[in-house]
PDB file of N, CA and C in Angstrom:
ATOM      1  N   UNK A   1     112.483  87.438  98.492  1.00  0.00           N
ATOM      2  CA  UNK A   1     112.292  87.242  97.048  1.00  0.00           C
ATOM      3  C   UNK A   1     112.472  88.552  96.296  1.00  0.00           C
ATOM      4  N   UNK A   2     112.966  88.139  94.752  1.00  0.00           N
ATOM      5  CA  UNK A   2     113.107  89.657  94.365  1.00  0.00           C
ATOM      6  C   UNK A   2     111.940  90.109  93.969  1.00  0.00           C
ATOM      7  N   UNK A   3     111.789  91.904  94.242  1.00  0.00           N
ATOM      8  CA  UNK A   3     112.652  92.752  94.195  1.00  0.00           C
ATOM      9  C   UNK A   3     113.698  92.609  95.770  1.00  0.00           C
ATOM     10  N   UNK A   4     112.956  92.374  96.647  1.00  0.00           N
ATOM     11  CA  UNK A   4     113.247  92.453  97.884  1.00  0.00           C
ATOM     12  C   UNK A   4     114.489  91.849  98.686  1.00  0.00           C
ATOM     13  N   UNK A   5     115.443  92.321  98.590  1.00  0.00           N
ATOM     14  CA  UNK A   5     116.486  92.252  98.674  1.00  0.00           C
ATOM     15  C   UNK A   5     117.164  92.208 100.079  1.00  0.00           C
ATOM     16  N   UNK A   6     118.113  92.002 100.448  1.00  0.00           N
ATOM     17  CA  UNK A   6     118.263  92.088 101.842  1.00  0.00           C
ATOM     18  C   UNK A   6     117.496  90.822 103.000  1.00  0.00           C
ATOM     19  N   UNK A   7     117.757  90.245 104.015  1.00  0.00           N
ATOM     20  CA  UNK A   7     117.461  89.593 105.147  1.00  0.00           C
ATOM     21  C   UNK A   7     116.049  89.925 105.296  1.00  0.00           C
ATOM     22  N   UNK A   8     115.651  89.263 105.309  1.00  0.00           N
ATOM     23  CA  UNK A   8     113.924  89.500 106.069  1.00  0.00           C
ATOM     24  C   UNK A   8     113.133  88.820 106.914  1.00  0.00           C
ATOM     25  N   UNK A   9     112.292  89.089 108.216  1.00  0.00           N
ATOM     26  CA  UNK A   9     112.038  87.933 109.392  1.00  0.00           C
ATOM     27  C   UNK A   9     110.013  88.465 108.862  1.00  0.00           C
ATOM     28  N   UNK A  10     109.886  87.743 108.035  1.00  0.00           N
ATOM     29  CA  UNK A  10     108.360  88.104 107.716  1.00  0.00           C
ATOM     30  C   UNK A  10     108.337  89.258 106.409  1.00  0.00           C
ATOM     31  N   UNK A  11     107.493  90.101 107.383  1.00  0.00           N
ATOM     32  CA  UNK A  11     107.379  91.351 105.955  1.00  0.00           C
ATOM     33  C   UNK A  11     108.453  92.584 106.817  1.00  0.00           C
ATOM     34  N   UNK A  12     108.812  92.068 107.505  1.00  0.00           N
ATOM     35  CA  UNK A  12     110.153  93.308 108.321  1.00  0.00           C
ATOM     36  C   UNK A  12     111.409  92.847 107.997  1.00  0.00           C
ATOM     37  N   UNK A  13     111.974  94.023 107.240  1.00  0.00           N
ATOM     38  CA  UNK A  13     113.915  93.821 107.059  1.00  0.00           C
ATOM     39  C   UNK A  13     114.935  93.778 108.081  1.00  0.00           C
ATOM     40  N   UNK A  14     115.434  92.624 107.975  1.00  0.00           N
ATOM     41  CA  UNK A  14     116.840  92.645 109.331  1.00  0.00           C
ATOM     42  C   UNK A  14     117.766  93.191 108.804  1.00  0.00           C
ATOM     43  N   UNK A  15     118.456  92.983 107.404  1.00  0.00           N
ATOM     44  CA  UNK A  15     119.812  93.317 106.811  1.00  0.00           C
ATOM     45  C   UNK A  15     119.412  94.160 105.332  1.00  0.00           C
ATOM     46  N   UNK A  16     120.245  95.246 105.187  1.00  0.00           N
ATOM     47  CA  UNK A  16     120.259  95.645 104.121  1.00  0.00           C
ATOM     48  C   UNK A  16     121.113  95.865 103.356  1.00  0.00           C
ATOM     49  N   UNK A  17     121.167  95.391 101.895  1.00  0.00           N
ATOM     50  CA  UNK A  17     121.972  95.531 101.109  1.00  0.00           C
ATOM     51  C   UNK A  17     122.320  95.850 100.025  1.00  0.00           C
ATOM     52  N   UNK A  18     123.302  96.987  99.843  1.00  0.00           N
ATOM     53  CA  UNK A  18     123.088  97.890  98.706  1.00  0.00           C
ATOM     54  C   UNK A  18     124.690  98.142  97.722  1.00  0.00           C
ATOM     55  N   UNK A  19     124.045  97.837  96.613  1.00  0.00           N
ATOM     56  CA  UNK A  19     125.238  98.530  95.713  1.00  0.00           C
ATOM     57  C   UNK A  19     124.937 100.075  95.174  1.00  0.00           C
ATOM     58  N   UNK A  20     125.951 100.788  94.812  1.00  0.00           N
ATOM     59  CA  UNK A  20     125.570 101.922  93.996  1.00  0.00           C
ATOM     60  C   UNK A  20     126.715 101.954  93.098  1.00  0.00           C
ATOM     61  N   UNK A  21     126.553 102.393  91.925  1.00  0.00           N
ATOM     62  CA  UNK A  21     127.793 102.814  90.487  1.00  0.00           C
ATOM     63  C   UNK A  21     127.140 104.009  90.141  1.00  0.00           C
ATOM     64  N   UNK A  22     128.502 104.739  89.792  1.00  0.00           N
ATOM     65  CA  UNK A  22     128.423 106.212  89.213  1.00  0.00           C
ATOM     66  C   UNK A  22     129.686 106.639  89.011  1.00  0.00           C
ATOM     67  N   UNK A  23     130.031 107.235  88.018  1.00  0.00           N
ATOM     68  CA  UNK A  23     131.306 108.002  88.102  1.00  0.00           C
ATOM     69  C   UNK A  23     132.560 107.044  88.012  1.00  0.00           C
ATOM     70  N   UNK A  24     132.010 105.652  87.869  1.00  0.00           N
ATOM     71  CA  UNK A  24     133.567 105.061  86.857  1.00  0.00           C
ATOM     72  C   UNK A  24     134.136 104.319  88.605  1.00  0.00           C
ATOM     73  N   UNK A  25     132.858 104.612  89.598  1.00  0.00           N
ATOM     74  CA  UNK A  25     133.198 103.952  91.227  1.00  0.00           C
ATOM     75  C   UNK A  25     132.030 103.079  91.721  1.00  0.00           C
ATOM     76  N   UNK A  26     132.162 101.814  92.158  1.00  0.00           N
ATOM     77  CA  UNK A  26     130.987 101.182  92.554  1.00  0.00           C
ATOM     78  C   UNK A  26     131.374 101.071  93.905  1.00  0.00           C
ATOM     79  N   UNK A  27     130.054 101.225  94.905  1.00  0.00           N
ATOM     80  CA  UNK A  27     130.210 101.152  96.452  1.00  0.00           C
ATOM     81  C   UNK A  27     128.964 100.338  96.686  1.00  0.00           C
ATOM     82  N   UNK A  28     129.882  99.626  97.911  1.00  0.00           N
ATOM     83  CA  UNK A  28     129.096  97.903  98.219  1.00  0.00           C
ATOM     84  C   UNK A  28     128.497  99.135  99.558  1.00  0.00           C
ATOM     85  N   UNK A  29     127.492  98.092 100.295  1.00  0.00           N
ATOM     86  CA  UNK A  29     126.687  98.453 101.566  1.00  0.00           C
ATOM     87  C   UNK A  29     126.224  97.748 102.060  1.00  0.00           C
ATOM     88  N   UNK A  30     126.411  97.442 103.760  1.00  0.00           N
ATOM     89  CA  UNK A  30     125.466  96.486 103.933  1.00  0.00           C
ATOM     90  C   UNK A  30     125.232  97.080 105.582  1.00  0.00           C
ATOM     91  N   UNK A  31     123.857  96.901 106.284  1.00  0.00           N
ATOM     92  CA  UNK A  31     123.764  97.432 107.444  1.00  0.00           C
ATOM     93  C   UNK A  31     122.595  95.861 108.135  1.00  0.00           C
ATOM     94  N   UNK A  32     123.090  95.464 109.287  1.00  0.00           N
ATOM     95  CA  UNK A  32     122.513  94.726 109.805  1.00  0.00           C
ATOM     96  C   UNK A  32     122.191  95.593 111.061  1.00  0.00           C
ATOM     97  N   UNK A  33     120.880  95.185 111.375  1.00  0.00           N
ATOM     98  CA  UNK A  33     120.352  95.709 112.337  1.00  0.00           C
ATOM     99  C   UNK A  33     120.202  94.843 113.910  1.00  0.00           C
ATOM    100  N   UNK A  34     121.177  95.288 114.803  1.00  0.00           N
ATOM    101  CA  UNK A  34     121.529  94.725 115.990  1.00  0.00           C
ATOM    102  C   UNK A  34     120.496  94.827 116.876  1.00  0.00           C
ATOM    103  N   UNK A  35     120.651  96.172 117.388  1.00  0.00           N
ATOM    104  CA  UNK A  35     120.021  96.951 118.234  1.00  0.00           C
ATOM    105  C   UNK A  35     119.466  98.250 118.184  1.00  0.00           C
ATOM    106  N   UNK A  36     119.222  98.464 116.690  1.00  0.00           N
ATOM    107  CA  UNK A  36     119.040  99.957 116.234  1.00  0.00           C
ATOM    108  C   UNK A  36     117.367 100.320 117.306  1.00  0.00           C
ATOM    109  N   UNK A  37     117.274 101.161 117.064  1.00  0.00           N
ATOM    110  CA  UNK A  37     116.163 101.947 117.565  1.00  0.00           C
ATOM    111  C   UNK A  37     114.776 102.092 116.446  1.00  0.00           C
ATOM    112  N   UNK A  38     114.500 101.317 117.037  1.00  0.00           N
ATOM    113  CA  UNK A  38     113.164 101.202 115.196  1.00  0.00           C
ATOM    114  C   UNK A  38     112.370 102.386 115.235  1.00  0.00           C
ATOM    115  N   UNK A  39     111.919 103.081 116.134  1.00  0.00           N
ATOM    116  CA  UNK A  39     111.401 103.810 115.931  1.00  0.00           C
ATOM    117  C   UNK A  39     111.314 104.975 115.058  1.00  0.00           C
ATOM    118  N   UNK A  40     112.649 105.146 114.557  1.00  0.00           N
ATOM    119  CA  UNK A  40     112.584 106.287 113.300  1.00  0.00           C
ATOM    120  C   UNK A  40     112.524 105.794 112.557  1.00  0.00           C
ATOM    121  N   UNK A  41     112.168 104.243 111.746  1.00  0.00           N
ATOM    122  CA  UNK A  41     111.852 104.125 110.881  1.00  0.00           C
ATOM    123  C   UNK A  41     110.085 104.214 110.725  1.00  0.00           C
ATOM    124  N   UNK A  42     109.659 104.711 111.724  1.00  0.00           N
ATOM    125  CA  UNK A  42     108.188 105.406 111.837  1.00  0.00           C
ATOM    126  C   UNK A  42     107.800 106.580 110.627  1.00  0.00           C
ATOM    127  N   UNK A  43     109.107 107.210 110.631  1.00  0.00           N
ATOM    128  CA  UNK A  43     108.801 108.589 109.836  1.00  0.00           C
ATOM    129  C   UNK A  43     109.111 108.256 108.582  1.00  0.00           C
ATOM    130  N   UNK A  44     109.754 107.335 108.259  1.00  0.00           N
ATOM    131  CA  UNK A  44     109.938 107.265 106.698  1.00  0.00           C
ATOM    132  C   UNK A  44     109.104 105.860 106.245  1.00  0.00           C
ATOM    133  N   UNK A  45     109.662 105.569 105.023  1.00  0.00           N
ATOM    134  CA  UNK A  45     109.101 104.636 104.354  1.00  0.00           C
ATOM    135  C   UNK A  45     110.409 103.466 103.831  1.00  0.00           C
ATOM    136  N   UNK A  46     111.229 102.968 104.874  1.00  0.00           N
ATOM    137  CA  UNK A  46     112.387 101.702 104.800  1.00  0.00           C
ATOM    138  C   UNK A  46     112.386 101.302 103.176  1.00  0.00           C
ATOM    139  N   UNK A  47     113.775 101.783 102.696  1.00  0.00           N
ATOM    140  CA  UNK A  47     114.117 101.048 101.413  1.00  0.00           C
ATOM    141  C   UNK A  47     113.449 101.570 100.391  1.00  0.00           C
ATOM    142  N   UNK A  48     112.570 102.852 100.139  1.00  0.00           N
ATOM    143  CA  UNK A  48     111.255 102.525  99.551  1.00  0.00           C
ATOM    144  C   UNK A  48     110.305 101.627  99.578  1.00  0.00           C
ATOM    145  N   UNK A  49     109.769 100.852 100.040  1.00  0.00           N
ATOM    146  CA  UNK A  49     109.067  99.525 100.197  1.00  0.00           C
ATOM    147  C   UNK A  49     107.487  99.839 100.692  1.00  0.00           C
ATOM    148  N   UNK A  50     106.499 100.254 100.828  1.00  0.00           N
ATOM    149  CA  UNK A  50     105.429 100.496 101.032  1.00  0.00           C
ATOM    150  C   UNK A  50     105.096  99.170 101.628  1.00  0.00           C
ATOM    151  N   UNK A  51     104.154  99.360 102.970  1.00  0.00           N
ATOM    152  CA  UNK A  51     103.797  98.172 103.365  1.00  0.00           C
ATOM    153  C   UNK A  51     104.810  96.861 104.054  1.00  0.00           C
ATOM    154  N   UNK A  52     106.118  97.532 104.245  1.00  0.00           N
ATOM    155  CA  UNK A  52     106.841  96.558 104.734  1.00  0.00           C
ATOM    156  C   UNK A  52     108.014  97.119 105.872  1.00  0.00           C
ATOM    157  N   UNK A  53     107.680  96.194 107.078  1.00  0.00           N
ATOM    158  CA  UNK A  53     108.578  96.989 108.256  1.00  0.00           C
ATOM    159  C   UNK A  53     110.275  96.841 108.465  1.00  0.00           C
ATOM    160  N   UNK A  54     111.002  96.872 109.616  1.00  0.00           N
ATOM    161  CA  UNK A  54     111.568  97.348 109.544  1.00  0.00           C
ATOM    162  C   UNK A  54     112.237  96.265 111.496  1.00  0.00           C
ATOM    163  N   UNK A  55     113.002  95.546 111.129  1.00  0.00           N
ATOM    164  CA  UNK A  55     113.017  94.691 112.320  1.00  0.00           C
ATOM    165  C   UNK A  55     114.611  94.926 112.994  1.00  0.00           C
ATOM    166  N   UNK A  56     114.961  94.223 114.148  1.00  0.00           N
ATOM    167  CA  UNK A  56     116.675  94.014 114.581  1.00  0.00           C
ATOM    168  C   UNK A  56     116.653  92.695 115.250  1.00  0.00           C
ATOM    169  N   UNK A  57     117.986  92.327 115.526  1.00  0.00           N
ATOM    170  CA  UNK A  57     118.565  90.714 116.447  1.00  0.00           C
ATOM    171  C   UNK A  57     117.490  91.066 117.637  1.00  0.00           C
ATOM    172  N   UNK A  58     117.746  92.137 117.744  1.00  0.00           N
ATOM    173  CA  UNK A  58     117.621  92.206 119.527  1.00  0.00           C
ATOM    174  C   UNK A  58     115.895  92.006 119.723  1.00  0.00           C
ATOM    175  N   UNK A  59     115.651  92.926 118.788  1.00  0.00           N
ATOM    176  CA  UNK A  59     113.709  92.598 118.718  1.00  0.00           C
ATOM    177  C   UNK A  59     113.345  91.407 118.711  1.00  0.00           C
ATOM    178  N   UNK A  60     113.753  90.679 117.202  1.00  0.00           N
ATOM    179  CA  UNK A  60     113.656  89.435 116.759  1.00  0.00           C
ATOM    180  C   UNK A  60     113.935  87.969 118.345  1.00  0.00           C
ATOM    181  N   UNK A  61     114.767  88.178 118.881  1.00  0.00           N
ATOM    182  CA  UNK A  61     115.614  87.308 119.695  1.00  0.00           C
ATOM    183  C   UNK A  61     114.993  87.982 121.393  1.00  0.00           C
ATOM    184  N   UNK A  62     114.491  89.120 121.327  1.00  0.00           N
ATOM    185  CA  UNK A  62     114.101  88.984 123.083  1.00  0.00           C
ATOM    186  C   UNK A  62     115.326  89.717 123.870  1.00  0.00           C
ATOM    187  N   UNK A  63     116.538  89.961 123.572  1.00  0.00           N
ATOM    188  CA  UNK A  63     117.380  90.057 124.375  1.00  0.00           C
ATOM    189  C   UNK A  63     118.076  91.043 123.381  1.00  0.00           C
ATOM    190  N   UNK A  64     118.936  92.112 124.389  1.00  0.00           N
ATOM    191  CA  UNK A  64     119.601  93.431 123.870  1.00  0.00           C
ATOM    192  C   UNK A  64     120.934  92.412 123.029  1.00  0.00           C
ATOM    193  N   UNK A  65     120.969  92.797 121.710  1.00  0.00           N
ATOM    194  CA  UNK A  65     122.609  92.093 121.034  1.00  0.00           C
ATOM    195  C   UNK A  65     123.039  93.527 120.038  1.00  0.00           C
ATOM    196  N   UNK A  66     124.652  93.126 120.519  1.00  0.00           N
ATOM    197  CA  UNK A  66     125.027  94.406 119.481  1.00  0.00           C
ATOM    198  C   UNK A  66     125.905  94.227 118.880  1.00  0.00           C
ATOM    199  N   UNK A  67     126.833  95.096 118.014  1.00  0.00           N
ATOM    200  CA  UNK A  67     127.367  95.137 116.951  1.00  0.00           C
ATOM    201  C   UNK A  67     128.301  93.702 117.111  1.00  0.00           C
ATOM    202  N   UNK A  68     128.824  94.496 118.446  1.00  0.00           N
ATOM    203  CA  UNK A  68     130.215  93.511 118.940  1.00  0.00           C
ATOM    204  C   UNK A  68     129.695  91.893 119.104  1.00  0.00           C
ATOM    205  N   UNK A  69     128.544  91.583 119.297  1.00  0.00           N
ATOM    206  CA  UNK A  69     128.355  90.148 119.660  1.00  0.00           C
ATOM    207  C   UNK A  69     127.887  89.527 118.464  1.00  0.00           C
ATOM    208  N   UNK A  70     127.782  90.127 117.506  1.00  0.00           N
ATOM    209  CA  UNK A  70     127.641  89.486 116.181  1.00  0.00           C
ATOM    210  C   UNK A  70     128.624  89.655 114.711  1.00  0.00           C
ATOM    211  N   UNK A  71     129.877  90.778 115.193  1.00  0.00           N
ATOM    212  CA  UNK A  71     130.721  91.108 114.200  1.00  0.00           C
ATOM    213  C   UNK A  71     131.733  89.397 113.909  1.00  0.00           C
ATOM    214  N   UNK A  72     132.405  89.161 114.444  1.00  0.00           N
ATOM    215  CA  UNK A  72     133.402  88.012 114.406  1.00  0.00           C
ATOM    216  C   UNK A  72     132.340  86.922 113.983  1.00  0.00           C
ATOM    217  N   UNK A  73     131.411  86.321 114.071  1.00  0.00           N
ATOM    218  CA  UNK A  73     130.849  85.368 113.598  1.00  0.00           C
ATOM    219  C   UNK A  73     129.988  85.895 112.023  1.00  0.00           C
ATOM    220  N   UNK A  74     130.089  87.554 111.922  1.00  0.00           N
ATOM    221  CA  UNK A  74     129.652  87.648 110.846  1.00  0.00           C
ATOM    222  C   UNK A  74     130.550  87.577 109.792  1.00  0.00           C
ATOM    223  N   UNK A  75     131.418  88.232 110.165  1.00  0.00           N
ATOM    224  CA  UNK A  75     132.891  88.437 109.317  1.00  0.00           C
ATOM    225  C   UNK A  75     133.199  86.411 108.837  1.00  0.00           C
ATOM    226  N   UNK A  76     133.256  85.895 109.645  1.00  0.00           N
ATOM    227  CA  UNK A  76     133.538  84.291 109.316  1.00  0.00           C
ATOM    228  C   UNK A  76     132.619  83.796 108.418  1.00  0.00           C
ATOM    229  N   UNK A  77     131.090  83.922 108.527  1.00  0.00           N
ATOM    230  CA  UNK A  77     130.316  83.717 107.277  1.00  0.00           C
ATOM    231  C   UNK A  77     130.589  83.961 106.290  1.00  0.00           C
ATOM    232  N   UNK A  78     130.821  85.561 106.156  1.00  0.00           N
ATOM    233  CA  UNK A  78     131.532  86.295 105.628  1.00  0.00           C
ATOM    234  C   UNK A  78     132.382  85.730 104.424  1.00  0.00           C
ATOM    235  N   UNK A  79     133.607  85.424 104.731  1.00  0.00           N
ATOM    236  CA  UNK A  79     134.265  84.747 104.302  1.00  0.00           C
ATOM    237  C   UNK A  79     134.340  83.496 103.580  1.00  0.00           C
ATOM    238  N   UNK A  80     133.250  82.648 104.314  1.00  0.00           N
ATOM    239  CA  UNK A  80     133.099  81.226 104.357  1.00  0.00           C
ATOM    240  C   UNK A  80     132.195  81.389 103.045  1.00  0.00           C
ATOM    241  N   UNK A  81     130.935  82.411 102.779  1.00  0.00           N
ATOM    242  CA  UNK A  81     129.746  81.709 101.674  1.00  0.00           C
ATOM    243  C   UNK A  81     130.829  82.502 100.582  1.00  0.00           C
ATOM    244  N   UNK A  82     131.792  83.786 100.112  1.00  0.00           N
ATOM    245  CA  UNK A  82     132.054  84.147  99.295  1.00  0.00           C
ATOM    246  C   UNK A  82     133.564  83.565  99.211  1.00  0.00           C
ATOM    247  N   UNK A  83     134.023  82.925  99.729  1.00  0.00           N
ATOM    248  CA  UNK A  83     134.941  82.145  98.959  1.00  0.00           C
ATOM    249  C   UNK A  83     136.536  83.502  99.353  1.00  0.00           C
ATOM    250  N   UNK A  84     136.717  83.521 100.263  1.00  0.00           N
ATOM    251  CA  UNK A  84     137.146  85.329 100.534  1.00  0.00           C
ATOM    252  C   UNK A  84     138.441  85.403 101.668  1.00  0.00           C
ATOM    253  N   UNK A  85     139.434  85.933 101.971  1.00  0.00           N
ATOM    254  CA  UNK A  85     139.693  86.618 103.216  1.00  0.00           C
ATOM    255  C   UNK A  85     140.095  88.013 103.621  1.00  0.00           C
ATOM    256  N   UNK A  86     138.953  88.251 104.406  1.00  0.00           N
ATOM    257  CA  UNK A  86     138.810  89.548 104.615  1.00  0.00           C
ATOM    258  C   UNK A  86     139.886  89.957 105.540  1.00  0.00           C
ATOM    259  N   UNK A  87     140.531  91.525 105.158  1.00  0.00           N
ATOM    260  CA  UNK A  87     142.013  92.255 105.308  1.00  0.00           C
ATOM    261  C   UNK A  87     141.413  93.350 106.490  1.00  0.00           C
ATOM    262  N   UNK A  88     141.367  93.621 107.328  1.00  0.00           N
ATOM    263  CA  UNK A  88     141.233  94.831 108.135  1.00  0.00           C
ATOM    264  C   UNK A  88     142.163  96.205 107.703  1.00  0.00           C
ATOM    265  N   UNK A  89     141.398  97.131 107.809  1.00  0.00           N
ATOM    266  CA  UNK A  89     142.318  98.362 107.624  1.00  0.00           C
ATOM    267  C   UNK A  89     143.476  98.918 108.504  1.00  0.00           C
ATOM    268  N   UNK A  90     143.406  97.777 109.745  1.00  0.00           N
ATOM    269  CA  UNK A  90     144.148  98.312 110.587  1.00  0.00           C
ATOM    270  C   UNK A  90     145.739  97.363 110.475  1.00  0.00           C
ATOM    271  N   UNK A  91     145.227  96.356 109.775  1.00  0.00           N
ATOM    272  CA  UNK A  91     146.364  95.598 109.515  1.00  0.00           C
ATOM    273  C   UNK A  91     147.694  96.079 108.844  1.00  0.00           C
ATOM    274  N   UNK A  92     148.952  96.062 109.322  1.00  0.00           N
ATOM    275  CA  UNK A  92     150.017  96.410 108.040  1.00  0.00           C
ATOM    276  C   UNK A  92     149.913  95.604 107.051  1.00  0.00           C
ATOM    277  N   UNK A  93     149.754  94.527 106.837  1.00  0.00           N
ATOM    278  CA  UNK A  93     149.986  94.038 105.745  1.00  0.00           C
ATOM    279  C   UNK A  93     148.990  94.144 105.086  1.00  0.00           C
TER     280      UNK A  93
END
């Protein structure tokens, strides 16, 4: 709910997502958390958010998952809720 933005499994964030504008340039962001290492989010305070943690697939789900086992089915969502088709940089065309 807003403010709170981004994926959430309780009061802990799975996905985060960020715009920024400045300078006449807007930059999209988004970081899903696979298999990150939660523990450095010990030292800070996630998102600014007081009182709210900081989760991944792999925690959430029991079992190690990473980038690669969730990129291609993300990319297809992806696509599918924004109406979209996404171009790789590696593509010529």
């Amino acid at each position: 709910p807003p403010p709170f933005t981004g994926v959430w499994m309780g009061d802990s964030k799975l996905c985060a997502i960020g715009v920024h504008c400045g300078n006449h340039i807007t930059s999209h962001g988004l970081a899903l958390n696979c298999c990150t290492d939660l523990t450095w989010f010990d030292h800070i305070v996630p998102c600014g958010l007081e009182g709210k943690g900081v989760t991944s697939l792999s925690h959430e789900l029991g079992q190690h998952v990473t980038v690669s086992h969730v990129l291609e089915p993300f990319l297809d969502s992806f696509q599918e809720v924004f109406d979209c088709t996404l171009v790789s940089a590696e593509d010529p065309g």
